[in-house]
C-alpha atoms as a PDB file:
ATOM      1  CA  UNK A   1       0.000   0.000   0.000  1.00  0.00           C
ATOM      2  CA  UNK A   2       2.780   2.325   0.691  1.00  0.00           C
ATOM      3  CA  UNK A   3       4.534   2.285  -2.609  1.00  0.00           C
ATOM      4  CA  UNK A   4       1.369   2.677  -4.346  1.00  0.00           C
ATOM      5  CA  UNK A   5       1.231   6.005  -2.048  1.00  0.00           C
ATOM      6  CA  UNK A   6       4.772   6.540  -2.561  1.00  0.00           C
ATOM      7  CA  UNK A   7       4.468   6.383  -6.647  1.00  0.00           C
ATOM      8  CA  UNK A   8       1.187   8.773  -6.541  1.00  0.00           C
ATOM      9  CA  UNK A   9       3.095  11.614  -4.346  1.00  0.00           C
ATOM     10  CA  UNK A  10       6.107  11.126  -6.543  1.00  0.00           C
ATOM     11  CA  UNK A  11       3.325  11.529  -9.859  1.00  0.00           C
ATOM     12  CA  UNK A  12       1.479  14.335  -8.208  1.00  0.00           C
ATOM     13  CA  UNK A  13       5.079  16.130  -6.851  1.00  0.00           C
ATOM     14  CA  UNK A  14       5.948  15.773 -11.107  1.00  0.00           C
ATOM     15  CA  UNK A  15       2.841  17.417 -11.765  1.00  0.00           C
ATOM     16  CA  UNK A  16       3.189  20.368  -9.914  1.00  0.00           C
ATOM     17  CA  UNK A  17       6.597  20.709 -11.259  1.00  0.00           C
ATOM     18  CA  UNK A  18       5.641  20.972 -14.311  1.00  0.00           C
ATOM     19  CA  UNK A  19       2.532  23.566 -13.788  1.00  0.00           C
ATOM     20  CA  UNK A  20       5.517  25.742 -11.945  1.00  0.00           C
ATOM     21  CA  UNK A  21       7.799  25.443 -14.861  1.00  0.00           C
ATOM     22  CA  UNK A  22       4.737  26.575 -17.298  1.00  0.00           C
ATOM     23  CA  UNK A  23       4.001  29.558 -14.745  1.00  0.00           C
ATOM     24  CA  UNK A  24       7.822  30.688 -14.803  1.00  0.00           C
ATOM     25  CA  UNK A  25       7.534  30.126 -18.711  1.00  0.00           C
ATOM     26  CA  UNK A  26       4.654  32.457 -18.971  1.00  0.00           C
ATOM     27  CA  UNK A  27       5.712  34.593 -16.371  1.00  0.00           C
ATOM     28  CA  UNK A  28       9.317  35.217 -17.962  1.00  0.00           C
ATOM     29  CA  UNK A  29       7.444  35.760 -21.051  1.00  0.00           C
ATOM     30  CA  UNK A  30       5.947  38.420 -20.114  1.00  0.00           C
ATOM     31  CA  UNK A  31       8.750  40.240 -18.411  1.00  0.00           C
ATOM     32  CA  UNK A  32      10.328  40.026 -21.956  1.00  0.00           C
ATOM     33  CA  UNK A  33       7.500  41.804 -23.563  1.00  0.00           C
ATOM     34  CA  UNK A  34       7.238  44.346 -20.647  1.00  0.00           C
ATOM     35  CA  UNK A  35      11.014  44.890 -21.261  1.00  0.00           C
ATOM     36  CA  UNK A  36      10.555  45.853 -24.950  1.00  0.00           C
ATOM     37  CA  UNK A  37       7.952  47.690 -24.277  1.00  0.00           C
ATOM     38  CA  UNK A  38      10.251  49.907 -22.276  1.00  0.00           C
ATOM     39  CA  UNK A  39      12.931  49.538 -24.427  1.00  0.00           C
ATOM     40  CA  UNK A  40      11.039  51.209 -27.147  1.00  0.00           C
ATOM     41  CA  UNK A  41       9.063  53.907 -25.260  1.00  0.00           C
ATOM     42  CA  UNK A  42      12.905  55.080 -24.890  1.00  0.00           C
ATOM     43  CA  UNK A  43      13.293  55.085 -28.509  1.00  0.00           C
ATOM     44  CA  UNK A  44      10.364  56.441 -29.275  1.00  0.00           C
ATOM     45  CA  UNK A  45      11.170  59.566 -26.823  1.00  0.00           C
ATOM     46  CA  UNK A  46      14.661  59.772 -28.496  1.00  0.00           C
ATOM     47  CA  UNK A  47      13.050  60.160 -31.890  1.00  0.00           C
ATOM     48  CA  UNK A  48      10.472  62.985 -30.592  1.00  0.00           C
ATOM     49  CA  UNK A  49      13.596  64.623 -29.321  1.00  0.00           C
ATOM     50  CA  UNK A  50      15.206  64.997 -32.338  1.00  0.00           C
ATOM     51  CA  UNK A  51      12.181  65.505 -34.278  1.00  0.00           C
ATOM     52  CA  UNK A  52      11.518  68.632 -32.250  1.00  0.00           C
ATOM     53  CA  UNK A  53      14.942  69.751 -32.883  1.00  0.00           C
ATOM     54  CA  UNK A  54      15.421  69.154 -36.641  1.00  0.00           C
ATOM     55  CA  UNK A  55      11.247  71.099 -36.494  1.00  0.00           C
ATOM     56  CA  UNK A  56      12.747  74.000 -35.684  1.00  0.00           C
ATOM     57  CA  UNK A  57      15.900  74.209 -37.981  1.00  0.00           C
ATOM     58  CA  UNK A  58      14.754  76.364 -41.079  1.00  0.00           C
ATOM     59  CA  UNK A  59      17.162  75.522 -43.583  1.00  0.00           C
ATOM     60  CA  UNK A  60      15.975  71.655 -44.731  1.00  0.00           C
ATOM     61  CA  UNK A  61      19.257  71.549 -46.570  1.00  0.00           C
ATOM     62  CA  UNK A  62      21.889  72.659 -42.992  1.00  0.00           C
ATOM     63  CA  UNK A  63      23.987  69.267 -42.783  1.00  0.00           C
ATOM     64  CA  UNK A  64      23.002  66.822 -39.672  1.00  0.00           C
ATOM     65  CA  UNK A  65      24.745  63.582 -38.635  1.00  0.00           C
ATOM     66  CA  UNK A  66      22.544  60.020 -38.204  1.00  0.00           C
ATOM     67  CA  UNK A  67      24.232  57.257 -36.636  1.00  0.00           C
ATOM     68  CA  UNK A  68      23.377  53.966 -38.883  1.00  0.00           C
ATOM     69  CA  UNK A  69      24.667  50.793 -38.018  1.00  0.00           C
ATOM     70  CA  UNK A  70      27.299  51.817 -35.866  1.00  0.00           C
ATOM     71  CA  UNK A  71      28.662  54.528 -38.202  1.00  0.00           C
ATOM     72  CA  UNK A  72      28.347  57.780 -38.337  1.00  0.00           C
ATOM     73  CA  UNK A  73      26.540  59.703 -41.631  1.00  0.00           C
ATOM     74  CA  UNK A  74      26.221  63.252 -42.979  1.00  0.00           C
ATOM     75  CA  UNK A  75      22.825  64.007 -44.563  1.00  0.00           C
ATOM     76  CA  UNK A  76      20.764  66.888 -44.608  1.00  0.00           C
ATOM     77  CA  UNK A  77      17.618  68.088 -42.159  1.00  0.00           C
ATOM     78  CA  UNK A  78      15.338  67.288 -45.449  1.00  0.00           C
ATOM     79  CA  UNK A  79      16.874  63.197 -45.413  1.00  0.00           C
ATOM     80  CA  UNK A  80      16.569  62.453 -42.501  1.00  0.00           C
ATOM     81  CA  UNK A  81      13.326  63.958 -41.384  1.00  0.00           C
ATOM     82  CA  UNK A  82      11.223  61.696 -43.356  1.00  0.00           C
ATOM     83  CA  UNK A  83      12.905  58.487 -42.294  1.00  0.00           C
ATOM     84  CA  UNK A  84      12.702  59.268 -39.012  1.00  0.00           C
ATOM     85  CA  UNK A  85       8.796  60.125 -38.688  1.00  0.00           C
ATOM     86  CA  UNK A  86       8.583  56.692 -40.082  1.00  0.00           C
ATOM     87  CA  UNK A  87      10.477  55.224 -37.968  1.00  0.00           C
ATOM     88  CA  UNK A  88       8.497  56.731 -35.088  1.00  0.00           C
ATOM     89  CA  UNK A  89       5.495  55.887 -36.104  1.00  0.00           C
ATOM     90  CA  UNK A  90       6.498  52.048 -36.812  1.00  0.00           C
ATOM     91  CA  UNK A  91       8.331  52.180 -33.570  1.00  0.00           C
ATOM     92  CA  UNK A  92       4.425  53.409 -31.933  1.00  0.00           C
ATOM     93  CA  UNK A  93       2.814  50.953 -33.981  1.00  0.00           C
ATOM     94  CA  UNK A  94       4.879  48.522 -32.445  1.00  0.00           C
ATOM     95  CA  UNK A  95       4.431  49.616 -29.017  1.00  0.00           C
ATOM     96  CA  UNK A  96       0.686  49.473 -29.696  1.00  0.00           C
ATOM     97  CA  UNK A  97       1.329  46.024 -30.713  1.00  0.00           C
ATOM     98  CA  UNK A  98       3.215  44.488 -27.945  1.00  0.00           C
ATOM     99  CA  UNK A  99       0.931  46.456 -25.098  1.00  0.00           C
ATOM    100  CA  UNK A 100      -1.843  43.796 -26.841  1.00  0.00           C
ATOM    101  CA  UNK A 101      -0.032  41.089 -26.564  1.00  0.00           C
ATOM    102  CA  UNK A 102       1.291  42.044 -23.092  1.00  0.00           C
ATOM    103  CA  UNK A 103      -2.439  42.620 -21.917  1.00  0.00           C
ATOM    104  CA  UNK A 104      -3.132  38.967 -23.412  1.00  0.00           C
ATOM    105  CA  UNK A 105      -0.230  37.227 -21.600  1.00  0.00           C
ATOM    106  CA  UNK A 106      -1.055  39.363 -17.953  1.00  0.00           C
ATOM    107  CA  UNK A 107      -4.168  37.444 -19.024  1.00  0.00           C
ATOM    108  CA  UNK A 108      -3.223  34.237 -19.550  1.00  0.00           C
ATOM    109  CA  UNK A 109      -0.848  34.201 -16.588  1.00  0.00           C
ATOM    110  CA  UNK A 110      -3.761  35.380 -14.003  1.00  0.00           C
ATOM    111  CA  UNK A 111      -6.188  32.346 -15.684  1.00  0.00           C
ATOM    112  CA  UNK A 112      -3.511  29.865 -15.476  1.00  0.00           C
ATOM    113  CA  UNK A 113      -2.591  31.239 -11.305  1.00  0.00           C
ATOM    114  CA  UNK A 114      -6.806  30.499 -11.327  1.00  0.00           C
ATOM    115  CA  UNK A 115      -6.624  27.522 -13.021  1.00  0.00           C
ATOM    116  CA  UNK A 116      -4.047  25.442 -10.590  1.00  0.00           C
ATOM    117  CA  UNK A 117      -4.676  27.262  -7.374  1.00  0.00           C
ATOM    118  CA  UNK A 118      -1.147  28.955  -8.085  1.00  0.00           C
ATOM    119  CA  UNK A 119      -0.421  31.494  -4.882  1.00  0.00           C
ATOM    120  CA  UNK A 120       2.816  34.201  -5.424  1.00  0.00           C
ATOM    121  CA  UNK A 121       4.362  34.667  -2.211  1.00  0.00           C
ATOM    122  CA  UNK A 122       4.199  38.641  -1.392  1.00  0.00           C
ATOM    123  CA  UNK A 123       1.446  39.024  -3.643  1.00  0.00           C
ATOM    124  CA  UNK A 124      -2.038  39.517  -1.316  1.00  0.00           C
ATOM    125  CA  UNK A 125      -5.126  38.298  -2.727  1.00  0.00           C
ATOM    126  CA  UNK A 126      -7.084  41.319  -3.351  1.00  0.00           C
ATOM    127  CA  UNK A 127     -10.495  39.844  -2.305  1.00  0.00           C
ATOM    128  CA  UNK A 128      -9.890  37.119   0.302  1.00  0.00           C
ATOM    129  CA  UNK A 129     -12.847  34.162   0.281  1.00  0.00           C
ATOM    130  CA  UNK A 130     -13.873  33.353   3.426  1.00  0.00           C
ATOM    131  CA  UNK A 131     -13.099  30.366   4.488  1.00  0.00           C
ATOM    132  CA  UNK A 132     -15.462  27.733   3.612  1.00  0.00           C
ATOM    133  CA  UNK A 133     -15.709  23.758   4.298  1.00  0.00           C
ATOM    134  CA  UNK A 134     -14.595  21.914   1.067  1.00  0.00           C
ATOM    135  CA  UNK A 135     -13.698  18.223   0.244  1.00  0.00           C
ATOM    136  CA  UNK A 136     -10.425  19.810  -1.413  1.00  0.00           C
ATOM    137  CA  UNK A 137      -7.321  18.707   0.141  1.00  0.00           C
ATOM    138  CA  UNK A 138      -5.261  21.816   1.289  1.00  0.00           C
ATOM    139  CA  UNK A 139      -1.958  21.318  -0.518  1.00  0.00           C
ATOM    140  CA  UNK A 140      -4.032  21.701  -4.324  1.00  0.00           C
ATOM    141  CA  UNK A 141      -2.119  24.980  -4.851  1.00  0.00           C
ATOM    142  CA  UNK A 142       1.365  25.677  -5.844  1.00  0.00           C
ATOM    143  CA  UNK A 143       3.669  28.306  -3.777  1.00  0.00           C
ATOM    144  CA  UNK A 144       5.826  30.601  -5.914  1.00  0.00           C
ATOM    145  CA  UNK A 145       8.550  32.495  -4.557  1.00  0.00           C
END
């Protein structure tokens, strides 16, 4: 009787793993979309920068220097204006895009913490159930440091 106890903690212990390896996988995921996301808002302030600037020069022919690639290139205002407003706005549209699919993953993650009775450690439950007599054993969920 014991080892048939022994090989259905070992099977539920794999299980669990597993759920906490998907919830890290998710969860990592979306730490590398929230990272982008930053990432780019940078960008996309460094472009508004120099947009402003290059606004207010009057001459579109006065030389200016873009950095491509690593080197260093002389154009003119009038070249380098349009490439960077489309850069900008690809670089918005692309901010757009990943605050979707960051909204989708927060999603996911908070259905799958539902799903498996997953509990963060430091993270309070917002509404706390009362407690209430189920046929549940008490070690269903999954503690996450």
């Amino acid at each position: 009787v014991s080892t048939q106890s022994t090989g259905a903690d070992a099977q539920k212990k794999k299980a669990q793993e597993a759920i906490l390896q998907q919830f890290n996988k998710l969860r990592q995921e979306q730490r590398m979309i929230a990272q982008k996301v930053s990432e780019l808002k940078v960008d996309e302030s460094e472009h508004k920068l120099v947009l402003d600037a290059l606004n207010e020069v009057k001459d579109p022919s006065r030389k200016c220097y873009q950095l491509v690639g690593g080197v260093l290139v002389e154009r003119t205002v009038q070249q380098v204006k349009p490439n960077l407003q489309n850069n900008s706005s690809k670089i918005t549209s692309l901010i757009n895009s990943l605050d979707k699919s960051l909204e989708a993953k927060s999603k996911e993650l908070i259905d799958y913490k539902e799903k498996h009775g997953i509990k963060v450690k430091g993270e309070d439950a917002p509404n706390k159930p009362e407690k209430k007599e189920s046929t549940k054993p008490a070690s269903t969920g999954v503690l996450v440091n």
